[in-house]
PDB file of N, CA and C in Angstrom:
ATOM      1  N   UNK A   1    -253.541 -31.550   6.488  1.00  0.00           N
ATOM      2  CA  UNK A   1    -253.982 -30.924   7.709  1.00  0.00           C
ATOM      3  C   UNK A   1    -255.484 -31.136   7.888  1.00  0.00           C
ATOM      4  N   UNK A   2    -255.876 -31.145   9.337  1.00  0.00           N
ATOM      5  CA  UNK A   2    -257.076 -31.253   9.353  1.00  0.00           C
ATOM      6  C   UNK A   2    -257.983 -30.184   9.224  1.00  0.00           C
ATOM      7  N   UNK A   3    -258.869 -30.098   9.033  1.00  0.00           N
ATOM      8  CA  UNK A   3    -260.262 -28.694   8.785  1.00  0.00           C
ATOM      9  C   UNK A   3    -260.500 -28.574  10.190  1.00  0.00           C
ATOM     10  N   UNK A   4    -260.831 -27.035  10.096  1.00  0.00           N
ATOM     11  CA  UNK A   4    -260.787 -26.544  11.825  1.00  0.00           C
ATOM     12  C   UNK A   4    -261.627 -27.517  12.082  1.00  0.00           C
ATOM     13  N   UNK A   5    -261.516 -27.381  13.410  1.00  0.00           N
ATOM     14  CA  UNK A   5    -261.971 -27.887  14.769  1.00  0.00           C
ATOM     15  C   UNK A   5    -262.210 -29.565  14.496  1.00  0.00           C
ATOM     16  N   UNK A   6    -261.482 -30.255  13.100  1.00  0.00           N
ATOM     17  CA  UNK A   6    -261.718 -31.610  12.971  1.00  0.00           C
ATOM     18  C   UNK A   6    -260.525 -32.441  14.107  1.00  0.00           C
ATOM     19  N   UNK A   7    -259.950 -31.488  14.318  1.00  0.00           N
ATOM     20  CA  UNK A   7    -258.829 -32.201  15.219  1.00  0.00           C
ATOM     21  C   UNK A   7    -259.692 -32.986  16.904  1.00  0.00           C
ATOM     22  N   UNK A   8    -260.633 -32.645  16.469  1.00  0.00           N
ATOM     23  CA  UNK A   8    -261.878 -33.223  17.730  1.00  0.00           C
ATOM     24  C   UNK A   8    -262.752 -34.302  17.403  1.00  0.00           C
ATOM     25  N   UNK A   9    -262.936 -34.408  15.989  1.00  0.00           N
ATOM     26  CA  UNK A   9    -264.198 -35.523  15.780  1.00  0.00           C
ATOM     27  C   UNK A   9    -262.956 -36.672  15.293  1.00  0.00           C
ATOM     28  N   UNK A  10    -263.388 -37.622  16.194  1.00  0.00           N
ATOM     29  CA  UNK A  10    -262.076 -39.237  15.892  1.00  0.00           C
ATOM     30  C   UNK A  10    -262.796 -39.894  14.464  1.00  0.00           C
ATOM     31  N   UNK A  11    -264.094 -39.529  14.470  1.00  0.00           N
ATOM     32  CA  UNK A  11    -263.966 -40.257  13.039  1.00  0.00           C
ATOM     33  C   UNK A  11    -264.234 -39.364  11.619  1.00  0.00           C
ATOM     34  N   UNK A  12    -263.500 -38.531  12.017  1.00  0.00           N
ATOM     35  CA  UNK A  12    -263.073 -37.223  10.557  1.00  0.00           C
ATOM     36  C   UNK A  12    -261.502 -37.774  11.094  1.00  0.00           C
ATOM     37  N   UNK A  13    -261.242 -37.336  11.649  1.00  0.00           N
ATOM     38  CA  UNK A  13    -259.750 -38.063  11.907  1.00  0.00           C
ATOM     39  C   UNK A  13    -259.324 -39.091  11.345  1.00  0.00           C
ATOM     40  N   UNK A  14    -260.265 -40.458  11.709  1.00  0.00           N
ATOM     41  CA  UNK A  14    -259.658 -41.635  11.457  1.00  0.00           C
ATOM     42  C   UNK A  14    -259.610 -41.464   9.329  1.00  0.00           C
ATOM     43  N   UNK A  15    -261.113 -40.976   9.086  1.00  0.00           N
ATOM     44  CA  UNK A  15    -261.045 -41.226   7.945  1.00  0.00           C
ATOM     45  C   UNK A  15    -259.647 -40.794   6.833  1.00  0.00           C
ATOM     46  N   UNK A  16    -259.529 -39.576   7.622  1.00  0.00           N
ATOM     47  CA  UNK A  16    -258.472 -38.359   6.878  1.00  0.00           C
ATOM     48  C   UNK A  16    -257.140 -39.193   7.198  1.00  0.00           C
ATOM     49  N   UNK A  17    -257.208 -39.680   8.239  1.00  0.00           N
ATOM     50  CA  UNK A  17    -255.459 -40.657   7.978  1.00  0.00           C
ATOM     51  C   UNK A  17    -256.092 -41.922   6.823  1.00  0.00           C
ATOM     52  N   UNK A  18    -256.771 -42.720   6.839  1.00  0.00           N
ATOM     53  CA  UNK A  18    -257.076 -43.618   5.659  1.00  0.00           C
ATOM     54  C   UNK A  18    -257.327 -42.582   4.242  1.00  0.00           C
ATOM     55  N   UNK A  19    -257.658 -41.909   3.698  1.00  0.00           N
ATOM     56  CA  UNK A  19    -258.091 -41.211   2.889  1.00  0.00           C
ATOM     57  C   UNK A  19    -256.323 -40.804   2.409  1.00  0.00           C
ATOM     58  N   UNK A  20    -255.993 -39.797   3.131  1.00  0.00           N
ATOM     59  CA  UNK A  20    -254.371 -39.180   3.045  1.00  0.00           C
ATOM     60  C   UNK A  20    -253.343 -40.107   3.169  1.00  0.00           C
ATOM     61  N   UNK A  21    -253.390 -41.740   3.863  1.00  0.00           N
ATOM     62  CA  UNK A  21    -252.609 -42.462   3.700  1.00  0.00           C
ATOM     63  C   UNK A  21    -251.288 -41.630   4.821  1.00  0.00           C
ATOM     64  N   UNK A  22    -252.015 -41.073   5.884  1.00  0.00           N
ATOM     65  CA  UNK A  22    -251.331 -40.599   6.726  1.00  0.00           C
ATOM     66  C   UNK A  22    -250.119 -41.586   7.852  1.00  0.00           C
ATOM     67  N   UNK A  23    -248.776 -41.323   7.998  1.00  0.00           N
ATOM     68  CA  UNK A  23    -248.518 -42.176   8.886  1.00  0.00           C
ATOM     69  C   UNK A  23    -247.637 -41.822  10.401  1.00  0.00           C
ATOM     70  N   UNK A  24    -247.883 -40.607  10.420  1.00  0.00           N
ATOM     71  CA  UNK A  24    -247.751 -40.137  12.062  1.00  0.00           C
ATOM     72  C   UNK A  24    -248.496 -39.377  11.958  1.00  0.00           C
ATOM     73  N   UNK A  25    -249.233 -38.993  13.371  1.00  0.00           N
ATOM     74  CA  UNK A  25    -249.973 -38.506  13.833  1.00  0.00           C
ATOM     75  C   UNK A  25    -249.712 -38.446  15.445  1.00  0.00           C
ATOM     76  N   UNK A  26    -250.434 -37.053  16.029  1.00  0.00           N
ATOM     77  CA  UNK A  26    -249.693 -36.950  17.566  1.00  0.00           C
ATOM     78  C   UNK A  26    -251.023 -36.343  18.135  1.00  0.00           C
ATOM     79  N   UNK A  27    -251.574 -36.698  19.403  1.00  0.00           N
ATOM     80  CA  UNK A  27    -252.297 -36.935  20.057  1.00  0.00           C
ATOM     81  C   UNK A  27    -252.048 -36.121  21.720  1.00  0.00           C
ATOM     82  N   UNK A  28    -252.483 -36.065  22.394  1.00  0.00           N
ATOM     83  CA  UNK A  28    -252.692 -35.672  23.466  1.00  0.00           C
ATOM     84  C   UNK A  28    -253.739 -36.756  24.277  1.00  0.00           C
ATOM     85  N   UNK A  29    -252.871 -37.543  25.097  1.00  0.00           N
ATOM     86  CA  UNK A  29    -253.544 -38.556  25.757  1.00  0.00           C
ATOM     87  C   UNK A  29    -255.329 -39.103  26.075  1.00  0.00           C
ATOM     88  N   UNK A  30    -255.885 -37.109  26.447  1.00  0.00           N
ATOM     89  CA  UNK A  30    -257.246 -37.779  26.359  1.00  0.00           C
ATOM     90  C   UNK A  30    -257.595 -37.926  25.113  1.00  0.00           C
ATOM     91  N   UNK A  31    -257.388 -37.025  23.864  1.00  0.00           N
ATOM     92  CA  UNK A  31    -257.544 -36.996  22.427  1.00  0.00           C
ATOM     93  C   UNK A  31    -257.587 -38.829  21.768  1.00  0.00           C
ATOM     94  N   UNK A  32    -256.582 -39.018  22.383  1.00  0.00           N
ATOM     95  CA  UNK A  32    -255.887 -40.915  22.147  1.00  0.00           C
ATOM     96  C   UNK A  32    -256.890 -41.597  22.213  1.00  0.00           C
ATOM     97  N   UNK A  33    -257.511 -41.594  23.810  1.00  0.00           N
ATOM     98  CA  UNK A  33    -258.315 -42.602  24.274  1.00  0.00           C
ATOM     99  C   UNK A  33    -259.831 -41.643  23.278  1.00  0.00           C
ATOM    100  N   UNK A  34    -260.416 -40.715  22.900  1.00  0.00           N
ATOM    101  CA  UNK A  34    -261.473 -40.418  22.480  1.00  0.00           C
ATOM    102  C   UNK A  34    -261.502 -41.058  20.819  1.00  0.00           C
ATOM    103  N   UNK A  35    -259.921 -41.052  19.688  1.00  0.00           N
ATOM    104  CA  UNK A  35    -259.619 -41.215  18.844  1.00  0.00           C
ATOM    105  C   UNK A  35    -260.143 -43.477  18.742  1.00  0.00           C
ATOM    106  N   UNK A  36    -259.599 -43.595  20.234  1.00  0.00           N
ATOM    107  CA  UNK A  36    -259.260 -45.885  19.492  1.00  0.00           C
ATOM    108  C   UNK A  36    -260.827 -45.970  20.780  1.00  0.00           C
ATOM    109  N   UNK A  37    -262.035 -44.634  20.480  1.00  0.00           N
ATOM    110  CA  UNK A  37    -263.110 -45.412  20.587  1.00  0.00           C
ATOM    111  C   UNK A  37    -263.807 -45.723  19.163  1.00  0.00           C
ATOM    112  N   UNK A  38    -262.989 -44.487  18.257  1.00  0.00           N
ATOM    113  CA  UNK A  38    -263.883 -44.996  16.610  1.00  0.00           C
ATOM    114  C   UNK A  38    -263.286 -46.264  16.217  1.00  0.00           C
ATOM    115  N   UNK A  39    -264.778 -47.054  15.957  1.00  0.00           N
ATOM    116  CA  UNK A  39    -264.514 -48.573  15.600  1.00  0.00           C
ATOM    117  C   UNK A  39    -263.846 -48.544  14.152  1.00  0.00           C
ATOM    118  N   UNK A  40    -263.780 -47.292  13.045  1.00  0.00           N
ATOM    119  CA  UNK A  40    -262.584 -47.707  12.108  1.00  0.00           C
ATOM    120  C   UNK A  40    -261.287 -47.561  12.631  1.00  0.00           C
ATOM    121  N   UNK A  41    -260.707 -47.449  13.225  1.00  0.00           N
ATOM    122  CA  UNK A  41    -259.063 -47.180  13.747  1.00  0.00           C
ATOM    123  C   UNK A  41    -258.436 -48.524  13.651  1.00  0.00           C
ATOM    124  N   UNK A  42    -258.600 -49.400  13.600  1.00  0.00           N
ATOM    125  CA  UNK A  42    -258.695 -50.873  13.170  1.00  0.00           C
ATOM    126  C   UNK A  42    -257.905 -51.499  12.026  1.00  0.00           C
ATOM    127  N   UNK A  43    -258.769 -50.477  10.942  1.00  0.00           N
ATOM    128  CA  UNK A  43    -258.319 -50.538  10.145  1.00  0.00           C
ATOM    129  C   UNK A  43    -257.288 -49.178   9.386  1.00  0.00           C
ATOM    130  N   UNK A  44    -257.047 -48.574  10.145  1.00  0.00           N
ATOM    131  CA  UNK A  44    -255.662 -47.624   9.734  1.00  0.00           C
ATOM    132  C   UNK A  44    -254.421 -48.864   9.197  1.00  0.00           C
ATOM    133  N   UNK A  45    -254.053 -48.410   8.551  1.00  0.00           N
ATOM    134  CA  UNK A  45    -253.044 -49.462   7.681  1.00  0.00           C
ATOM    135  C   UNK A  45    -251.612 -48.440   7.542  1.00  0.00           C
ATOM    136  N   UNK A  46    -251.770 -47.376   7.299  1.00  0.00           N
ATOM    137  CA  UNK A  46    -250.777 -46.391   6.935  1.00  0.00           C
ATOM    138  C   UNK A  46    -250.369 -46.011   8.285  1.00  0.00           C
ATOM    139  N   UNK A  47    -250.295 -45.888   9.642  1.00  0.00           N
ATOM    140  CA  UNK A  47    -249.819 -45.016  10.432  1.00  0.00           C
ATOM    141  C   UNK A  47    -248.322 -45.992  10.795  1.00  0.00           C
ATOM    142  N   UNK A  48    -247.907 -45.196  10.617  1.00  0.00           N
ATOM    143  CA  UNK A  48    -246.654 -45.954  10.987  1.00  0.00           C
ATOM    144  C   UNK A  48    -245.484 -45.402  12.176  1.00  0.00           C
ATOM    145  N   UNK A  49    -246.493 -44.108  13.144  1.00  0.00           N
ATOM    146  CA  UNK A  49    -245.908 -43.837  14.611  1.00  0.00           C
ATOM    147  C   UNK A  49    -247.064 -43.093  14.942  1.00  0.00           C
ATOM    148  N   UNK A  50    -247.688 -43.601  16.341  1.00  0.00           N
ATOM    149  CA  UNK A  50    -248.019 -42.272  16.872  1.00  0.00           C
ATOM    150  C   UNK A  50    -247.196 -41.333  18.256  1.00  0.00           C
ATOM    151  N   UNK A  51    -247.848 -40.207  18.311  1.00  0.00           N
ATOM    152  CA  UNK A  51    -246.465 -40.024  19.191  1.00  0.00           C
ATOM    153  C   UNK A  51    -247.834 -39.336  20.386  1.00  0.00           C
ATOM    154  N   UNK A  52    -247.333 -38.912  21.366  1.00  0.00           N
ATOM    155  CA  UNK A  52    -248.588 -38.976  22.685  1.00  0.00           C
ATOM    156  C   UNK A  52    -247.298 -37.707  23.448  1.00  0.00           C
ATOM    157  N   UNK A  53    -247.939 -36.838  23.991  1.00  0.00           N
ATOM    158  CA  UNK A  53    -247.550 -35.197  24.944  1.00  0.00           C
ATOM    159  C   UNK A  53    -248.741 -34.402  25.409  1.00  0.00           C
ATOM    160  N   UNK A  54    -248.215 -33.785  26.145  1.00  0.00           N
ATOM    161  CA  UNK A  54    -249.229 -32.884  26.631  1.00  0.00           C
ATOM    162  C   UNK A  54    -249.905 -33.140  28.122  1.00  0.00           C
ATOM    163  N   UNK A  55    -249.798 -34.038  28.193  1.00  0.00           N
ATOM    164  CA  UNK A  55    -250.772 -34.795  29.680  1.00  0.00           C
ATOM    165  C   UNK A  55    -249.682 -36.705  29.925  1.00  0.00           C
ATOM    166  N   UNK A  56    -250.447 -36.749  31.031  1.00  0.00           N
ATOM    167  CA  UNK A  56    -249.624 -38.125  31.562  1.00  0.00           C
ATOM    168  C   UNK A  56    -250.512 -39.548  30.467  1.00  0.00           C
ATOM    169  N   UNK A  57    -249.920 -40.001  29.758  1.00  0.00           N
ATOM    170  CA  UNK A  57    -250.318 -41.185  29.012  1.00  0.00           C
ATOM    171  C   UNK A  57    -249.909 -42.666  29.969  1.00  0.00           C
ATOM    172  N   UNK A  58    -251.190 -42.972  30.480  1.00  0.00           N
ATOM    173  CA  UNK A  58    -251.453 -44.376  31.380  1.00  0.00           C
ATOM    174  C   UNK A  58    -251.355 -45.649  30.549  1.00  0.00           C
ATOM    175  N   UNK A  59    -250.647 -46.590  31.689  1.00  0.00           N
ATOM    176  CA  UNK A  59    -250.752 -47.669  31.251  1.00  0.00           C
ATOM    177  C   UNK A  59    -251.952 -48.375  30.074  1.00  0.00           C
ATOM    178  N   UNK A  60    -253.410 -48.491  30.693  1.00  0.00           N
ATOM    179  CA  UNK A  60    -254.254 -48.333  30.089  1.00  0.00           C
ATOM    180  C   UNK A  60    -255.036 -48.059  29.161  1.00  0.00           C
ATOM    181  N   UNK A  61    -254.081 -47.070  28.773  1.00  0.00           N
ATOM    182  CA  UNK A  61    -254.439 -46.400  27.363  1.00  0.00           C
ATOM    183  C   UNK A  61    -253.087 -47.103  26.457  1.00  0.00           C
ATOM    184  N   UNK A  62    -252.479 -47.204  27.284  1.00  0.00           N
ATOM    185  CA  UNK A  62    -251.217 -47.625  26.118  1.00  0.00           C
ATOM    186  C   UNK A  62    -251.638 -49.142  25.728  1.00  0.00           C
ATOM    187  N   UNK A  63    -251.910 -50.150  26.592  1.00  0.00           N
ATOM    188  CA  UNK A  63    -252.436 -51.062  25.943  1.00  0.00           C
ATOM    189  C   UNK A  63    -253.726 -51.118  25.199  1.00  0.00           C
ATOM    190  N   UNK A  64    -254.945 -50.233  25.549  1.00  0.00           N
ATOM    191  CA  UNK A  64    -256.224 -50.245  24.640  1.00  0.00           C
ATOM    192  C   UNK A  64    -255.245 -49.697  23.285  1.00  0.00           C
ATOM    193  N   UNK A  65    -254.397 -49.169  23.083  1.00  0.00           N
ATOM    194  CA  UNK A  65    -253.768 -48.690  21.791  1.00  0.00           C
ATOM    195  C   UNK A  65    -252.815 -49.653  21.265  1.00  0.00           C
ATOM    196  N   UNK A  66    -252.457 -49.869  21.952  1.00  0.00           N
ATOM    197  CA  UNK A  66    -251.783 -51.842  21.236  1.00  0.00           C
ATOM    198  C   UNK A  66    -252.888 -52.700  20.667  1.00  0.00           C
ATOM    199  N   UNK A  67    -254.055 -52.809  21.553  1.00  0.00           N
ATOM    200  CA  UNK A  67    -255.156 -53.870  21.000  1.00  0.00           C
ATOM    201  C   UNK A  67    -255.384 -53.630  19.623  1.00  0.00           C
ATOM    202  N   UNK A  68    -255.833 -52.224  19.249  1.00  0.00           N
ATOM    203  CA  UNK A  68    -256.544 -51.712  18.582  1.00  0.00           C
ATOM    204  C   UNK A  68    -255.612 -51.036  17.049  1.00  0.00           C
ATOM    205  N   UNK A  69    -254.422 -50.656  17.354  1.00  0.00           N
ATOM    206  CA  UNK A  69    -253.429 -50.129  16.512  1.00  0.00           C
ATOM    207  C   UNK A  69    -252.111 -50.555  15.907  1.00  0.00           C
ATOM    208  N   UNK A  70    -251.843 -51.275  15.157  1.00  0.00           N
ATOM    209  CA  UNK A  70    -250.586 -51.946  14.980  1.00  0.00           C
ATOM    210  C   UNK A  70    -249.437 -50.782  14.636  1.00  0.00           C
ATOM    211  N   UNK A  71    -249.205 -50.207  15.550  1.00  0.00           N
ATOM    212  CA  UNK A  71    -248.239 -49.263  14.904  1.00  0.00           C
ATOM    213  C   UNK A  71    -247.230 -48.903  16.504  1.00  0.00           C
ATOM    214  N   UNK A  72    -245.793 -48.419  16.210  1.00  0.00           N
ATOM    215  CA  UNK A  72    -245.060 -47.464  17.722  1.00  0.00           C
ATOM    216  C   UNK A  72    -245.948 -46.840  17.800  1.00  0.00           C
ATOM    217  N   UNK A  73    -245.840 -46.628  19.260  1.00  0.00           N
ATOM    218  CA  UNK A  73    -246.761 -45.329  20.371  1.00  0.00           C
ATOM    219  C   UNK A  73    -245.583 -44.779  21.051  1.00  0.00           C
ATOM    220  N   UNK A  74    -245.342 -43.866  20.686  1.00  0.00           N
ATOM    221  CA  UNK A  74    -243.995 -42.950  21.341  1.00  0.00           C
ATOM    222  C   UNK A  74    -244.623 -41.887  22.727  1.00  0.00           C
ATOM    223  N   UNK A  75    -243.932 -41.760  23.503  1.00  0.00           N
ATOM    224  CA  UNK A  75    -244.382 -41.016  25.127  1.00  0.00           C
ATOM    225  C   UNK A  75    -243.419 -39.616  24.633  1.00  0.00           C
ATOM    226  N   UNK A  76    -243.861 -38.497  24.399  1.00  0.00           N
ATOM    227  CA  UNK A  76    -243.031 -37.702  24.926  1.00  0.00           C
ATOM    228  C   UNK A  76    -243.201 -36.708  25.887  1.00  0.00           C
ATOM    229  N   UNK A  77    -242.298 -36.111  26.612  1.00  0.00           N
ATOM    230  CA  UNK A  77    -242.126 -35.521  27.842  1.00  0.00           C
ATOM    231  C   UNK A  77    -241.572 -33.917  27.929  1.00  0.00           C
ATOM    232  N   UNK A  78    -241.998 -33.022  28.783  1.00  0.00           N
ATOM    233  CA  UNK A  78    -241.248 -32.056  29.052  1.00  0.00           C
ATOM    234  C   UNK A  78    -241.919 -30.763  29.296  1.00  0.00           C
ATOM    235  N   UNK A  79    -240.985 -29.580  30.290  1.00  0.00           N
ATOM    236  CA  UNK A  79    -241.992 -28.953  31.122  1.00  0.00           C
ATOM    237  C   UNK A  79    -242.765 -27.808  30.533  1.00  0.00           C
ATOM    238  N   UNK A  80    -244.190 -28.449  31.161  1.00  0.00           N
ATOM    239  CA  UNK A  80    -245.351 -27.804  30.422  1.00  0.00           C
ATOM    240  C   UNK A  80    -245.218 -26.145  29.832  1.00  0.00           C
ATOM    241  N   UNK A  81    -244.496 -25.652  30.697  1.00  0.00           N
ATOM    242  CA  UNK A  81    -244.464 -23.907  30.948  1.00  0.00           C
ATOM    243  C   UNK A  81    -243.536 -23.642  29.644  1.00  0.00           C
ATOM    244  N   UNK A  82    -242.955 -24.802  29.252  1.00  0.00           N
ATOM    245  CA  UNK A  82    -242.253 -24.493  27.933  1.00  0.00           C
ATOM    246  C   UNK A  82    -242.411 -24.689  27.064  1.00  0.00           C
ATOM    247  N   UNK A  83    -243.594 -25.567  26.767  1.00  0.00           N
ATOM    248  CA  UNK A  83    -244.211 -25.925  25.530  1.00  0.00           C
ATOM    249  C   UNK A  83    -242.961 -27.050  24.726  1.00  0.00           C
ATOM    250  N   UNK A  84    -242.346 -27.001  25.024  1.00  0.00           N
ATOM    251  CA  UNK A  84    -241.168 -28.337  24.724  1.00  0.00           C
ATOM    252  C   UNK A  84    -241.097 -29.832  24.910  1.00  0.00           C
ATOM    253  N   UNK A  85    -240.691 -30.997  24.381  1.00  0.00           N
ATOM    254  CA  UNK A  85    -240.446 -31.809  24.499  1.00  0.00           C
ATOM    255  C   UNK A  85    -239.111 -32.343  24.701  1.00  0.00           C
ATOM    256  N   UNK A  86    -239.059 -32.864  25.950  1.00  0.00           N
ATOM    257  CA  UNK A  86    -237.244 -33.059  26.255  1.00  0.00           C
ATOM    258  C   UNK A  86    -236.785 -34.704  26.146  1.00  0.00           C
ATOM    259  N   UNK A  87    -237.651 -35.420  26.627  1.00  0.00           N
ATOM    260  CA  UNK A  87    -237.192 -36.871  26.032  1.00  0.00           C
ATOM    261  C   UNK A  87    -238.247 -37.423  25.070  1.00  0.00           C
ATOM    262  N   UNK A  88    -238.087 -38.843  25.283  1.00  0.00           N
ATOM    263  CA  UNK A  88    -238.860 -39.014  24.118  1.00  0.00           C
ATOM    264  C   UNK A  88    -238.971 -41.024  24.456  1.00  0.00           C
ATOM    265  N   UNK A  89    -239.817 -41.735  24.497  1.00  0.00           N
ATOM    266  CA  UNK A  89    -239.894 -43.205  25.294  1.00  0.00           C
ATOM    267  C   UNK A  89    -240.921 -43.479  24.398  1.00  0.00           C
ATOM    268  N   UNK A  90    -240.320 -45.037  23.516  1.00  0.00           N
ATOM    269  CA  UNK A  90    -240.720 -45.542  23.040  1.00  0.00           C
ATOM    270  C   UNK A  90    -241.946 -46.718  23.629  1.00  0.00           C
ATOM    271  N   UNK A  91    -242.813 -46.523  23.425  1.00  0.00           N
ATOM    272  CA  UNK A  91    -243.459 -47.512  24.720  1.00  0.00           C
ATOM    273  C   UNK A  91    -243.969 -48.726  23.900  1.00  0.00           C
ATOM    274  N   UNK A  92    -243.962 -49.995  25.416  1.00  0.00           N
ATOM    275  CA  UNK A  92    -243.627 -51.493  24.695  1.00  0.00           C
ATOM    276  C   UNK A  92    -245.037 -52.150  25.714  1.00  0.00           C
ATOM    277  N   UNK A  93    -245.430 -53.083  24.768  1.00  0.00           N
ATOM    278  CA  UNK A  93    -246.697 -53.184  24.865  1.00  0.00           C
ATOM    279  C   UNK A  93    -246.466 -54.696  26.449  1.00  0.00           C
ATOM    280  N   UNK A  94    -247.367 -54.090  26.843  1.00  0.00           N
ATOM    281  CA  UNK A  94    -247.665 -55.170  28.362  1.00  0.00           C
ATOM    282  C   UNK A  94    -246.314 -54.890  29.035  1.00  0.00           C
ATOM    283  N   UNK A  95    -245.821 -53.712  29.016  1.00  0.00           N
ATOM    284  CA  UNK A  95    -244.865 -53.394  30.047  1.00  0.00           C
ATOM    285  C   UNK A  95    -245.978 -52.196  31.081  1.00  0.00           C
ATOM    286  N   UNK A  96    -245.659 -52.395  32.140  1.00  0.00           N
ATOM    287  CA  UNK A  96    -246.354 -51.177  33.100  1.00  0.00           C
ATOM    288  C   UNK A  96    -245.596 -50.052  32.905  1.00  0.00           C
ATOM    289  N   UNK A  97    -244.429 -50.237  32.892  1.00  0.00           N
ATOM    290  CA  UNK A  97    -243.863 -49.035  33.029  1.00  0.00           C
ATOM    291  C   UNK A  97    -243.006 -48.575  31.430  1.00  0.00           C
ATOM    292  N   UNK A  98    -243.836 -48.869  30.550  1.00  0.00           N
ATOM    293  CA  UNK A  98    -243.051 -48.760  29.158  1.00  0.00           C
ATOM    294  C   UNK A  98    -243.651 -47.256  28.639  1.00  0.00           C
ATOM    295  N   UNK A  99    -244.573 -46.632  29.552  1.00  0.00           N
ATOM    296  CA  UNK A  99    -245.413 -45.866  28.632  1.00  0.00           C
ATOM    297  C   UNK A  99    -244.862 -44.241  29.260  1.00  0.00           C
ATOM    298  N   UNK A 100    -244.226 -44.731  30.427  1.00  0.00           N
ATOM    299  CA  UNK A 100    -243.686 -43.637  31.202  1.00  0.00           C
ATOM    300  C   UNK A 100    -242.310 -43.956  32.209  1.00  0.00           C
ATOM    301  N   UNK A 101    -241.218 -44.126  31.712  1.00  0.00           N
ATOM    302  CA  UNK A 101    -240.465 -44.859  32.716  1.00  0.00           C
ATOM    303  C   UNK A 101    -239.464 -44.219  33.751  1.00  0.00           C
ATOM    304  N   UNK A 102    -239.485 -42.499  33.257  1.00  0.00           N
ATOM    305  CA  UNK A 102    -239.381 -41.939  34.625  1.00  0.00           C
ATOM    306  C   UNK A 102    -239.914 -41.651  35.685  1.00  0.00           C
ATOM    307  N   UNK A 103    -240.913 -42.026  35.688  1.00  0.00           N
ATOM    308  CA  UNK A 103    -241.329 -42.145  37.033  1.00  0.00           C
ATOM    309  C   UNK A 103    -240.739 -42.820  37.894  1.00  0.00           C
ATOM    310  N   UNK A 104    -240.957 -42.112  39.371  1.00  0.00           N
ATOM    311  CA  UNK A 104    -239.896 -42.831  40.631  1.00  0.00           C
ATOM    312  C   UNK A 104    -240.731 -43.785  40.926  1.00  0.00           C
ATOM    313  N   UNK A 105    -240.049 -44.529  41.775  1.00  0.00           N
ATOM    314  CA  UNK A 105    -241.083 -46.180  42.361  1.00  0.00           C
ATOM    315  C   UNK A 105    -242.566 -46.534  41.478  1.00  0.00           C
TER     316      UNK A 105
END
């Protein structure tokens, strides 16, 4: 587990998954994009899923997290007021719509 309030600094983060040999870890979309600006994330070797809730995860971010992360990036979904997750979308890299695919049109 992380030490309070480390769940905010990306590079106490990054280190503590290299250090712990951590290999999921779950994020909250802006958390994501603040996490693959630390230039060690690169070298994470152990993660072997991350999973993304809480807010809408963009195209954009799903590929800066392909560039940068060799690992699944899982989307999950479901309504906020319930604190739940109801599906769950594996997202595929240079698809537009891999990162969220219920969306209409």
């Amino acid at each position: 587990m992380a030490k309070p309030e480390g769940h905010q600094d990306p590079a106490y983060l990054a280190r503590l998954v290299k250090d712990e040999g951590i290999t999921t870890i779950h994020f909250v979309p802006s958390m994501l994009r603040a996490f693959l600006e630390e230039p060690s994330v690169a070298d994470l070797k152990s993660l072997r899923r991350v999973i993304c809730s809480g807010e809408a995860l963009l195209y954009d971010l799903q590929e800066r997290f392909f560039a940068r992360i060799d690992a699944p990036l899982h989307n999950l979904y479901g309504p906020t007021e319930a604190a739940v997750d109801v599906t769950r979308w594996a997202c595929r890299r240079g698809d537009p719509n891999g990162c969220f695919p219920f969306r209409k049109g």
